[in-house]
PDB file of N, CA and C in Angstrom:
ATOM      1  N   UNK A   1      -8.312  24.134   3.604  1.00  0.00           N
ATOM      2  CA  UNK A   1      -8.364  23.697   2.230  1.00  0.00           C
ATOM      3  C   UNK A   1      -8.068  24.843   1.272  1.00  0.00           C
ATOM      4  N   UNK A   2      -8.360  25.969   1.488  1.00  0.00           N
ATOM      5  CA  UNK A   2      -8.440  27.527   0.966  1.00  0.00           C
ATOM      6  C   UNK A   2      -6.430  27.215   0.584  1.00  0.00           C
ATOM      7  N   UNK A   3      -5.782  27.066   1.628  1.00  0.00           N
ATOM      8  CA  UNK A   3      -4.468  26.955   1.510  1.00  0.00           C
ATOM      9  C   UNK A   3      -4.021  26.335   0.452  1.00  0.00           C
ATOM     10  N   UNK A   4      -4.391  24.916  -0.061  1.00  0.00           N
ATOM     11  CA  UNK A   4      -4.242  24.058  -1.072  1.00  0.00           C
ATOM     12  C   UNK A   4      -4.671  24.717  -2.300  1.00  0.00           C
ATOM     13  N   UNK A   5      -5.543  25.462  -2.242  1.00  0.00           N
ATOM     14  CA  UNK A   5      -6.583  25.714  -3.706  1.00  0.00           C
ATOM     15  C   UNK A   5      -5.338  27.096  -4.174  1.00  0.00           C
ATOM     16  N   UNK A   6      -4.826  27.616  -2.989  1.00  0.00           N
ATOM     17  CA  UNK A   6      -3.661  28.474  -3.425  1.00  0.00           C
ATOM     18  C   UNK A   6      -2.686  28.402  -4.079  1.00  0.00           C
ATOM     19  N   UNK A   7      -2.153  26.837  -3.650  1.00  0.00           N
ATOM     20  CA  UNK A   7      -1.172  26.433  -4.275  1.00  0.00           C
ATOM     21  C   UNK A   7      -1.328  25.312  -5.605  1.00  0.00           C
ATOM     22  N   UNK A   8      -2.346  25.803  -6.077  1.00  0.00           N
ATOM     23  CA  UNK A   8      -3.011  24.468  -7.058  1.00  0.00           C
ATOM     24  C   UNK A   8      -1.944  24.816  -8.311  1.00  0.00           C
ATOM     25  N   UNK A   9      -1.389  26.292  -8.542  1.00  0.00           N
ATOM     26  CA  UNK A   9      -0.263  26.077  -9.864  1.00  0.00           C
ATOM     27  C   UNK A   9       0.590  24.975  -9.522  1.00  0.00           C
ATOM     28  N   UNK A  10       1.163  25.214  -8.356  1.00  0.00           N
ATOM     29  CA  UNK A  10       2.366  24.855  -8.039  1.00  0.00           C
ATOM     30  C   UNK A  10       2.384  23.140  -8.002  1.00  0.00           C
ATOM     31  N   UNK A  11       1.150  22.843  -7.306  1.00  0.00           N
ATOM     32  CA  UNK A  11       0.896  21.186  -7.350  1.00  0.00           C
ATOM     33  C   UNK A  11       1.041  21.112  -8.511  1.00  0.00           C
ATOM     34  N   UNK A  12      -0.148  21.338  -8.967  1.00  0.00           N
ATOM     35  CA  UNK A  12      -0.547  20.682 -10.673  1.00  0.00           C
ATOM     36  C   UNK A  12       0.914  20.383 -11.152  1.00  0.00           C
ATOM     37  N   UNK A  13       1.548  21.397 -11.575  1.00  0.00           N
ATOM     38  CA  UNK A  13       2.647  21.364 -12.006  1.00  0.00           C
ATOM     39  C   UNK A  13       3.926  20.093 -11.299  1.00  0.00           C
ATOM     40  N   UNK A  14       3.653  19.883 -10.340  1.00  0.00           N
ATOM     41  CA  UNK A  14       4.568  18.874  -9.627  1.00  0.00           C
ATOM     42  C   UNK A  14       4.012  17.548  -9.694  1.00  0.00           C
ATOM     43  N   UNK A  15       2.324  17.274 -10.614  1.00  0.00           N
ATOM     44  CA  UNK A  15       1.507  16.359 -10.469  1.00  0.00           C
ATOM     45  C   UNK A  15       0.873  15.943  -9.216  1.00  0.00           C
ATOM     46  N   UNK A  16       0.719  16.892  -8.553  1.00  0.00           N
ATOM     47  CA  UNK A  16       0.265  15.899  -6.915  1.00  0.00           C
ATOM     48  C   UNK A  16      -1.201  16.701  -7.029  1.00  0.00           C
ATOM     49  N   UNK A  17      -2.527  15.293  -6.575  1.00  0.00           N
ATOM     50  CA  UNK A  17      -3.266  15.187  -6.297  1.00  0.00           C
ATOM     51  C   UNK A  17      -4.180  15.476  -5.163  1.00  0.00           C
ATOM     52  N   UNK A  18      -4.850  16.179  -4.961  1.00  0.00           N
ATOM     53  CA  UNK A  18      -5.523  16.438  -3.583  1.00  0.00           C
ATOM     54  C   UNK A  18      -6.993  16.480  -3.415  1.00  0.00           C
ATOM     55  N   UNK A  19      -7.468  15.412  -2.581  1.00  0.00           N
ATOM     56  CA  UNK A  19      -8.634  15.340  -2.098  1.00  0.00           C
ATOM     57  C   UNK A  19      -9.006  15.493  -0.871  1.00  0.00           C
ATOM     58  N   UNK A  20     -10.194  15.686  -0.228  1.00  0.00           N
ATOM     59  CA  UNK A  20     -10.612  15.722   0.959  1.00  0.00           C
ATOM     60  C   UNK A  20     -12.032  15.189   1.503  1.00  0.00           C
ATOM     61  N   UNK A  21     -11.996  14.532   2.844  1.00  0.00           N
ATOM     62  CA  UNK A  21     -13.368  13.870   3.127  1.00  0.00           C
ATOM     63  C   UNK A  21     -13.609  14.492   4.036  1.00  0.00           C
ATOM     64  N   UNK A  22     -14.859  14.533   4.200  1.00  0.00           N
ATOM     65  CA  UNK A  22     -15.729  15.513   5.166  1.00  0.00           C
ATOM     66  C   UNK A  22     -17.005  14.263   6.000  1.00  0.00           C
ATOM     67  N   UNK A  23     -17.494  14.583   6.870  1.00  0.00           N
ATOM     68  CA  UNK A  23     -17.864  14.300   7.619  1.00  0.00           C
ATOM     69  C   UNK A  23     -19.417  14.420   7.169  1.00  0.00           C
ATOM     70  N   UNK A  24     -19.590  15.661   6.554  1.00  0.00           N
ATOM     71  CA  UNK A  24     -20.564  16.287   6.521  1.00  0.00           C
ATOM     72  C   UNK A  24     -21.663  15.700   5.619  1.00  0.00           C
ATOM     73  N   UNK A  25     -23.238  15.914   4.820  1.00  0.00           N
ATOM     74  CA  UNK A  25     -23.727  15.074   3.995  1.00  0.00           C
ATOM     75  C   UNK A  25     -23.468  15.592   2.830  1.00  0.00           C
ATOM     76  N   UNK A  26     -23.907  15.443   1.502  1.00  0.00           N
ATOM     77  CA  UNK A  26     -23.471  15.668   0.509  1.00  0.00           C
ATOM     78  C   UNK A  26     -23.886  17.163   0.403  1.00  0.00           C
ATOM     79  N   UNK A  27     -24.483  17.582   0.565  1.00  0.00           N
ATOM     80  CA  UNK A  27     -24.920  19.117   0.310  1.00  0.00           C
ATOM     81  C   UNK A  27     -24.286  19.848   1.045  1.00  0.00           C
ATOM     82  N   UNK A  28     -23.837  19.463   2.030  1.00  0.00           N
ATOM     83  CA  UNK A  28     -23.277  21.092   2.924  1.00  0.00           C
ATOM     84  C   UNK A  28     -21.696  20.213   2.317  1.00  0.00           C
ATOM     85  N   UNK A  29     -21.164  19.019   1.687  1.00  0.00           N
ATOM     86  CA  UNK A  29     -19.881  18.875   1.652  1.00  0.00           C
ATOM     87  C   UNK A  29     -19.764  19.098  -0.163  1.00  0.00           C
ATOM     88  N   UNK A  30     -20.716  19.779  -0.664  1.00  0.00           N
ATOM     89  CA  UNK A  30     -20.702  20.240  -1.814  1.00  0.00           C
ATOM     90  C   UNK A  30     -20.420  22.047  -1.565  1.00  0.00           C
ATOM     91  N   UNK A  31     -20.949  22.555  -0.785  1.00  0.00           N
ATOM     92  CA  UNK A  31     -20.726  24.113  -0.646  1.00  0.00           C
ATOM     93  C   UNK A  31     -19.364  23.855  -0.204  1.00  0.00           C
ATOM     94  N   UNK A  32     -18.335  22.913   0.282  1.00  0.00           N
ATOM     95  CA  UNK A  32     -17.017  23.461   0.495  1.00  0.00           C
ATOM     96  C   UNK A  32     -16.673  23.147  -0.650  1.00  0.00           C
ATOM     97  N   UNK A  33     -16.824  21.750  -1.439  1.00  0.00           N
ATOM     98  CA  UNK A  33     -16.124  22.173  -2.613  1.00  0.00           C
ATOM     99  C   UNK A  33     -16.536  22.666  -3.423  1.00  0.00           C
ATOM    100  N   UNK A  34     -17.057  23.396  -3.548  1.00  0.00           N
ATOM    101  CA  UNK A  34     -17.774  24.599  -5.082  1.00  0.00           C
ATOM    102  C   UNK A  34     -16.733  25.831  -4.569  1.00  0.00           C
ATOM    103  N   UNK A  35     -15.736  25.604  -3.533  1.00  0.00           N
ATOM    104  CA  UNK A  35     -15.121  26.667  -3.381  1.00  0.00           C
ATOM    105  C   UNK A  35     -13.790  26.419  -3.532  1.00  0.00           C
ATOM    106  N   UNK A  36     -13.538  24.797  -3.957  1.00  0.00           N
ATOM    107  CA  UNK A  36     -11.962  24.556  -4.363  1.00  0.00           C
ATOM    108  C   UNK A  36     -12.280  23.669  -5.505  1.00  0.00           C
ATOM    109  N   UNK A  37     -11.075  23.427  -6.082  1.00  0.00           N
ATOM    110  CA  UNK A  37     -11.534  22.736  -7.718  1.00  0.00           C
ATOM    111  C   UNK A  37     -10.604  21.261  -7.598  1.00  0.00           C
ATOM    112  N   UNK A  38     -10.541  20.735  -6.549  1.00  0.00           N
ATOM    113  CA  UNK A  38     -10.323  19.126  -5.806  1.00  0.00           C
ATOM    114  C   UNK A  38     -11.697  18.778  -5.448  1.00  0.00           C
ATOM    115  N   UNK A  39     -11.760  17.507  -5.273  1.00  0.00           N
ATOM    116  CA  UNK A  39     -12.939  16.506  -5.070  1.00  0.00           C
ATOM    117  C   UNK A  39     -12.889  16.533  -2.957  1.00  0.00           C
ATOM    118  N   UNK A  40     -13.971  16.513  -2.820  1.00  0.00           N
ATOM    119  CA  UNK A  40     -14.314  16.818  -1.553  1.00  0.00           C
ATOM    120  C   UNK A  40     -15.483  15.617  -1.378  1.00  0.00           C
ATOM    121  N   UNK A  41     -14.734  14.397  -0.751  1.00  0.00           N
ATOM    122  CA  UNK A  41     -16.418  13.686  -0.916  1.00  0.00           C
ATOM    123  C   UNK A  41     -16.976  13.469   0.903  1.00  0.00           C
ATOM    124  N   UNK A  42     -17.699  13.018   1.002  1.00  0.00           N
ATOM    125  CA  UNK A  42     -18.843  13.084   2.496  1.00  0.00           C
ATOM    126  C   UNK A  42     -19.147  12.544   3.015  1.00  0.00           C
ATOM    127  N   UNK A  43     -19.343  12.332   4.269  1.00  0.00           N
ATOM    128  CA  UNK A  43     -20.181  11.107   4.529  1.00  0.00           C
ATOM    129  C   UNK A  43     -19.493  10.192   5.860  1.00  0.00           C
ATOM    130  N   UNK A  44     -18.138  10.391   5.407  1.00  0.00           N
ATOM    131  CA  UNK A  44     -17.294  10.470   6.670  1.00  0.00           C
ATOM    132  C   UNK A  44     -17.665   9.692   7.670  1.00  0.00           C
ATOM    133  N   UNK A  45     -16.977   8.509   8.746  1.00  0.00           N
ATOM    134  CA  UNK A  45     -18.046   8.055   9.893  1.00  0.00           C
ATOM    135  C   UNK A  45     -16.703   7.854  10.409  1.00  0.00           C
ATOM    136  N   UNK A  46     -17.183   7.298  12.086  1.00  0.00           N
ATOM    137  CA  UNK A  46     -15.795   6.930  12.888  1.00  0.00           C
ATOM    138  C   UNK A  46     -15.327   5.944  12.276  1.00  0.00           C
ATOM    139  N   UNK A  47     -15.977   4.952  11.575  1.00  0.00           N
ATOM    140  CA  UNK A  47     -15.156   3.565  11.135  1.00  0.00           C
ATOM    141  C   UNK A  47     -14.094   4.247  10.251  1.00  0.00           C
ATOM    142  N   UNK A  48     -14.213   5.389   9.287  1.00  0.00           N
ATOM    143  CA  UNK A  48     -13.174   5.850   8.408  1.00  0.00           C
ATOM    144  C   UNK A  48     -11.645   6.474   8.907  1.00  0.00           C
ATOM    145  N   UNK A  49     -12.350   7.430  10.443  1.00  0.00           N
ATOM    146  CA  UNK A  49     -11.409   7.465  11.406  1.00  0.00           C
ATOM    147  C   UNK A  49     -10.732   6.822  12.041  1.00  0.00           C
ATOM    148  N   UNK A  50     -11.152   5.788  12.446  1.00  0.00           N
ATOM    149  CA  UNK A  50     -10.357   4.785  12.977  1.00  0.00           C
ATOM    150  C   UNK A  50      -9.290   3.800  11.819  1.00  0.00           C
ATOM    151  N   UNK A  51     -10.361   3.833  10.449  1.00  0.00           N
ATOM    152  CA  UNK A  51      -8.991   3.278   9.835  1.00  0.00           C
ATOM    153  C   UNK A  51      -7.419   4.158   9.428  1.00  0.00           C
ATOM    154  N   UNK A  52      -7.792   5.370   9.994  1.00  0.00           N
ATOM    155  CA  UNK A  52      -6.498   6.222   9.030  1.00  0.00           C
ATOM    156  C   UNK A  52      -6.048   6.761  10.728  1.00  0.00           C
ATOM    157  N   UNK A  53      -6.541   6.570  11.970  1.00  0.00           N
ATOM    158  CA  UNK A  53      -6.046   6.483  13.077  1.00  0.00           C
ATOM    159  C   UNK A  53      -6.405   7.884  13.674  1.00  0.00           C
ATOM    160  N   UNK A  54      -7.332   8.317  12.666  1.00  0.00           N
ATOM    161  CA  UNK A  54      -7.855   9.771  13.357  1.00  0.00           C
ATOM    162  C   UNK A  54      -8.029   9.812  14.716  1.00  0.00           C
ATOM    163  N   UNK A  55      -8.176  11.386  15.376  1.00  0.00           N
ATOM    164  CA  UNK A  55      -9.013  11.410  16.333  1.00  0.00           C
ATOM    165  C   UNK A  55     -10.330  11.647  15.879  1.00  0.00           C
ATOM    166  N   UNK A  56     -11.100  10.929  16.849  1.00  0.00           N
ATOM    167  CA  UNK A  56     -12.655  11.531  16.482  1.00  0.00           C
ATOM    168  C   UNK A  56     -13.165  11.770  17.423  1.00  0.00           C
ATOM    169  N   UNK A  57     -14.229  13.174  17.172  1.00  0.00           N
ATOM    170  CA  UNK A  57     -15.015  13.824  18.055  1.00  0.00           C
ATOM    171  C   UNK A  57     -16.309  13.687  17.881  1.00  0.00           C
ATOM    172  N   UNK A  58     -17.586  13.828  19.389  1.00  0.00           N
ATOM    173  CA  UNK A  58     -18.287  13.863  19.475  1.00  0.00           C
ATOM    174  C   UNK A  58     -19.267  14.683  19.216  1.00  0.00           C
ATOM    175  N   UNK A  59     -18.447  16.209  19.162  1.00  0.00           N
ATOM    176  CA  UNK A  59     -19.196  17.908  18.962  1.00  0.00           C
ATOM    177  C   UNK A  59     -19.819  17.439  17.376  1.00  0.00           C
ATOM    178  N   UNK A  60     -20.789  18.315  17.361  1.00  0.00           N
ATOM    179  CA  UNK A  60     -21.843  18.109  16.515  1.00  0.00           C
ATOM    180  C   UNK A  60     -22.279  17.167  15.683  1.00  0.00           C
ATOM    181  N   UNK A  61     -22.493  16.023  16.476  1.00  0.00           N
ATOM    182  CA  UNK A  61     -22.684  14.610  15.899  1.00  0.00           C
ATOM    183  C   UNK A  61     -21.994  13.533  15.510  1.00  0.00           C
ATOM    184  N   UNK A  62     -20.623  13.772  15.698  1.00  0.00           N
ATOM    185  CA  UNK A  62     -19.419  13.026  15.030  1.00  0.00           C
ATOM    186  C   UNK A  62     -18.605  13.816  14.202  1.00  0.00           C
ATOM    187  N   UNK A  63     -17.417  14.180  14.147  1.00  0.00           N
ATOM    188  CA  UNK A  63     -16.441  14.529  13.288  1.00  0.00           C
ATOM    189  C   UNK A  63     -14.649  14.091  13.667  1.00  0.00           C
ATOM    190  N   UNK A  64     -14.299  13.995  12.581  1.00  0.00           N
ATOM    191  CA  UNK A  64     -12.788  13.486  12.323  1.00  0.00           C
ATOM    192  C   UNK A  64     -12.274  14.798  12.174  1.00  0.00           C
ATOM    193  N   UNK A  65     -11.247  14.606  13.354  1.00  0.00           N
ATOM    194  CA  UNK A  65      -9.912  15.730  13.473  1.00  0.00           C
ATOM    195  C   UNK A  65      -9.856  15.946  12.265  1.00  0.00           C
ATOM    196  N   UNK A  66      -8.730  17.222  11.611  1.00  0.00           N
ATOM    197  CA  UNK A  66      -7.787  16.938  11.054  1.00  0.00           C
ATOM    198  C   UNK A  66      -6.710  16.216  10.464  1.00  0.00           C
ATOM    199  N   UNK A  67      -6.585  15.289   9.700  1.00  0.00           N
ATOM    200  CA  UNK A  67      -5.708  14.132   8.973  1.00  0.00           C
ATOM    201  C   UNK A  67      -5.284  14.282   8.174  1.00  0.00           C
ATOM    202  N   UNK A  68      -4.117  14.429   7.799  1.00  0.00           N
ATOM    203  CA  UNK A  68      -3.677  15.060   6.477  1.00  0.00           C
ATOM    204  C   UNK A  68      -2.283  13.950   6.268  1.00  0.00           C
ATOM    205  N   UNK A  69      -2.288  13.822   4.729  1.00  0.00           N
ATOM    206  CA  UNK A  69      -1.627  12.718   4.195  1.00  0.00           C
ATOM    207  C   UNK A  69      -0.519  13.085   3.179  1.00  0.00           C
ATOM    208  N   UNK A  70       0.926  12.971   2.812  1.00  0.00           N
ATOM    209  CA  UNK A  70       1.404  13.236   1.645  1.00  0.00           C
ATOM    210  C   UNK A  70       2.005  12.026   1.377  1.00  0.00           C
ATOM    211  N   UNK A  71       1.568  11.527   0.345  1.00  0.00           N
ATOM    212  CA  UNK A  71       1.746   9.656  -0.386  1.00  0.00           C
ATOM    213  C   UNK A  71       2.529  10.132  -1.636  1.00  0.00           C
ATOM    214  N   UNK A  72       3.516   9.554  -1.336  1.00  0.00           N
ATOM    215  CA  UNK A  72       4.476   9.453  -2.813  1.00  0.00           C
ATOM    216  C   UNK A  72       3.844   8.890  -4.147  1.00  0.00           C
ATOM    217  N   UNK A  73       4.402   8.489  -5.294  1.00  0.00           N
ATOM    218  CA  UNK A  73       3.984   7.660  -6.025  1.00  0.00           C
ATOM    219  C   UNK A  73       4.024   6.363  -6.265  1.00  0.00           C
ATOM    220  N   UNK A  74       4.497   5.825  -4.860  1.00  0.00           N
ATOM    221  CA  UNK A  74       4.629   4.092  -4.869  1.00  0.00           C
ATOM    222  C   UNK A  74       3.666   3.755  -3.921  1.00  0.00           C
ATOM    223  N   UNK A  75       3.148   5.596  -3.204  1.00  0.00           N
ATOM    224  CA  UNK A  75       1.590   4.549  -2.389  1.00  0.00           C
ATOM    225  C   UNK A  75       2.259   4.959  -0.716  1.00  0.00           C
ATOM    226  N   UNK A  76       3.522   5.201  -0.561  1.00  0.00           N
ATOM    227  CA  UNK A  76       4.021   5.525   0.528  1.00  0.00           C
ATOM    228  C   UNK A  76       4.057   6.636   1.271  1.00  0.00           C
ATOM    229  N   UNK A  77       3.686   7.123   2.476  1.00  0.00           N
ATOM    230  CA  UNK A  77       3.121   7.962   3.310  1.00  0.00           C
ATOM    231  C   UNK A  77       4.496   8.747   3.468  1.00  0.00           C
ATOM    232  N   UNK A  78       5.128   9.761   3.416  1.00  0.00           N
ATOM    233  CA  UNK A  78       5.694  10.438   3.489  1.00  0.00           C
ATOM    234  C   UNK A  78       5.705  12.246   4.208  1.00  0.00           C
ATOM    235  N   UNK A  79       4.666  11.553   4.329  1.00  0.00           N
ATOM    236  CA  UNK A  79       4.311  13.279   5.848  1.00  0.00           C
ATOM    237  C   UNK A  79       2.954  12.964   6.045  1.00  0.00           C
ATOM    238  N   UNK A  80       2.541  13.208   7.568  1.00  0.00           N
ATOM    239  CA  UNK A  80       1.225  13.069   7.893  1.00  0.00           C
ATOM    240  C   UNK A  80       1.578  14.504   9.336  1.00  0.00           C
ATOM    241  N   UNK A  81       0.225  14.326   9.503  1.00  0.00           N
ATOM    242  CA  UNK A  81      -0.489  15.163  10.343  1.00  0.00           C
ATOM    243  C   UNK A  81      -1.819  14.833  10.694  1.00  0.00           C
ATOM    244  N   UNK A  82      -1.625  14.615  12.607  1.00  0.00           N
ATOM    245  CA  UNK A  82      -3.033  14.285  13.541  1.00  0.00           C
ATOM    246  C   UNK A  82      -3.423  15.640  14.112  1.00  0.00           C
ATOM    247  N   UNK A  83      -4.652  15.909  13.933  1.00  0.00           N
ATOM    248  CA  UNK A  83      -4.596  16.958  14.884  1.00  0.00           C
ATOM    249  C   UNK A  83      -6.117  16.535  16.014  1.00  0.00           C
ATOM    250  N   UNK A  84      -5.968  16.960  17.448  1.00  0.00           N
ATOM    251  CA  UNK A  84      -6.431  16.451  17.972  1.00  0.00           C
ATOM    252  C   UNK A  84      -7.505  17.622  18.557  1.00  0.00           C
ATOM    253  N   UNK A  85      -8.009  18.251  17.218  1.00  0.00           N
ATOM    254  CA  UNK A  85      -8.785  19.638  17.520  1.00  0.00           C
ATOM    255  C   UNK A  85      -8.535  20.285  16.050  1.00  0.00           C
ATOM    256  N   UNK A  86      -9.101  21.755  16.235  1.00  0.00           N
ATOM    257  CA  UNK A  86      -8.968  22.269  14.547  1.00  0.00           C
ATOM    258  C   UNK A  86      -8.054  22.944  14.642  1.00  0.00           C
ATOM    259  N   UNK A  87      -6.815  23.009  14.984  1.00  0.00           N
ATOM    260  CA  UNK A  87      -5.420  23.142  14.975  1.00  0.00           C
ATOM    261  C   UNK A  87      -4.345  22.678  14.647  1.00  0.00           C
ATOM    262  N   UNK A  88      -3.282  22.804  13.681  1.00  0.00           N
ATOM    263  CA  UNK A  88      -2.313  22.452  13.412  1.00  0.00           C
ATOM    264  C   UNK A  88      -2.103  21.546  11.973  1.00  0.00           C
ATOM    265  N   UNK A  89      -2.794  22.369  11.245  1.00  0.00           N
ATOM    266  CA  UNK A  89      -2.695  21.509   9.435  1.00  0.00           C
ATOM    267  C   UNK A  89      -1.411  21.590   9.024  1.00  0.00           C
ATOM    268  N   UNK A  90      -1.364  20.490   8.314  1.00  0.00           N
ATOM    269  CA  UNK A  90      -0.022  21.031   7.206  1.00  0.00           C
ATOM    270  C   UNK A  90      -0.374  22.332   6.446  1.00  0.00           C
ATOM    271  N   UNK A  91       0.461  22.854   6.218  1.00  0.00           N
ATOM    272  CA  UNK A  91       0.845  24.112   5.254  1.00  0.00           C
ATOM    273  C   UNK A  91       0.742  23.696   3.656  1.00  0.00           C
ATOM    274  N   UNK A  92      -0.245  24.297   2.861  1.00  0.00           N
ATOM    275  CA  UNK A  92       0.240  23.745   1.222  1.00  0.00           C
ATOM    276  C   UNK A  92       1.331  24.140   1.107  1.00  0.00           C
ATOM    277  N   UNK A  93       2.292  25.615   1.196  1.00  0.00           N
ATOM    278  CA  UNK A  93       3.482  25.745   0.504  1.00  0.00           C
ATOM    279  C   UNK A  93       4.335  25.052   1.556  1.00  0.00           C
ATOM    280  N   UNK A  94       4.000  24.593   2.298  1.00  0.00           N
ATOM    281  CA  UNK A  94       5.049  23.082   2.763  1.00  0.00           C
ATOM    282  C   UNK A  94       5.533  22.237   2.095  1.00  0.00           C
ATOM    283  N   UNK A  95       4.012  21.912   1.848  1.00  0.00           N
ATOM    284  CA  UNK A  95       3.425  20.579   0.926  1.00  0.00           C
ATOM    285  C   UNK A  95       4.526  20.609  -0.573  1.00  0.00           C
ATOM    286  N   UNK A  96       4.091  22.051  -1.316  1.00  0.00           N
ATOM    287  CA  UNK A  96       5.304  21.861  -2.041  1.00  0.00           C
ATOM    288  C   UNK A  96       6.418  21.796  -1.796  1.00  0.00           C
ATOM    289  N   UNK A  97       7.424  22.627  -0.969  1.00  0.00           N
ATOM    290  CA  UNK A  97       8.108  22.412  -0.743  1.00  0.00           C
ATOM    291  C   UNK A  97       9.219  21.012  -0.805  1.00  0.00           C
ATOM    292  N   UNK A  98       8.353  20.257   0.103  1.00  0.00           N
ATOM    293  CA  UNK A  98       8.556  18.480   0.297  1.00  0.00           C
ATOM    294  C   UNK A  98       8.531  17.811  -1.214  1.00  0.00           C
ATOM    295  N   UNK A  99       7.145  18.196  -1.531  1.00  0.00           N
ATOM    296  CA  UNK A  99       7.218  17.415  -3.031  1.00  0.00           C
ATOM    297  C   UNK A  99       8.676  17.698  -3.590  1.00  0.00           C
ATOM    298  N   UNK A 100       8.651  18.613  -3.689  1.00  0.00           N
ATOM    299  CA  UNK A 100       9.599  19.187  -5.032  1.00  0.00           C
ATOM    300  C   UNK A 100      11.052  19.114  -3.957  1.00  0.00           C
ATOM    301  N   UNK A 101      11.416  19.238  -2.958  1.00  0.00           N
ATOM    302  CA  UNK A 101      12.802  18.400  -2.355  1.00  0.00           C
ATOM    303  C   UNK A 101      12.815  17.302  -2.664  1.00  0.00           C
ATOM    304  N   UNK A 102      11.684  16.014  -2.890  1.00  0.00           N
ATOM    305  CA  UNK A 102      11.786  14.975  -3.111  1.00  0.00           C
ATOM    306  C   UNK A 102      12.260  14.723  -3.972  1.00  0.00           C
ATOM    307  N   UNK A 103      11.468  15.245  -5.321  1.00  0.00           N
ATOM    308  CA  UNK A 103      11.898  15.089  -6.670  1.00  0.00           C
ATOM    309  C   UNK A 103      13.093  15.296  -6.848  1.00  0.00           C
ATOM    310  N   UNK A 104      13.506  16.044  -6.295  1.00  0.00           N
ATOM    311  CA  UNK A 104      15.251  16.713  -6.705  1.00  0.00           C
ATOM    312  C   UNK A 104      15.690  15.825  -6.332  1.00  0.00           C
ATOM    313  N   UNK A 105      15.048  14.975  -5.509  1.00  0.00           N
ATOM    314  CA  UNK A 105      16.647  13.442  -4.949  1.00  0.00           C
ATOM    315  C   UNK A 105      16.634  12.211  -5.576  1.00  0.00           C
ATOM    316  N   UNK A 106      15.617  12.679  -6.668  1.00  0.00           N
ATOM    317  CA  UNK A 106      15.101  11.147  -7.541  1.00  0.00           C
ATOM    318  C   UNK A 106      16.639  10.318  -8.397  1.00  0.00           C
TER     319      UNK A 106
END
């Protein structure tokens, strides 16, 4: 997430939005976000995993892989990422990247 909060000029500026759900309860999923200035909400369960096709794990009580989403502005999924362990996120200066190739083909 540290990655994203890096590139927060560059979003903002391209308008793209970024949130994240955590697994975790509200207090320990408040200490991650008091450290990025996106909404981080909690609470997280396998039913949430299973709707977005996560993997989910059993290690420390339940947690959802890695899932990462880039949705255009008509709502359409345009890059994703499963990870089936804590390996292999998208990149934020990817992330821009893509945005802003997109835009250029508008």
């Amino acid at each position: 997430m540290v990655g994203f909060e890096n590139e927060k000029d560059n979003l903002d500026r391209l308008g793209a939005k970024v949130f994240a759900a955590s697994v975790d309860d509200e207090e320990k999923a408040g200490e991650v976000a008091a450290e990025v200035s996106f909404p981080v909400g909690h609470g997280a369960a396998q039913a949430d995993a299973e709707k977005i096709g996560a993997w989910w794990g059993e290690q420390r009580g339940g947690i959802i892989q890695p899932s990462e989403f880039v949705i255009n502005d008509e709502g359409k999924v345009v890059a994703s990422s499963y990870s089936a362990g804590p390996l292999g996120r998208i990149d934020a200066a990817d992330v821009v990247r893509l945005i802003t190739r997109l835009e250029s083909m508008k």
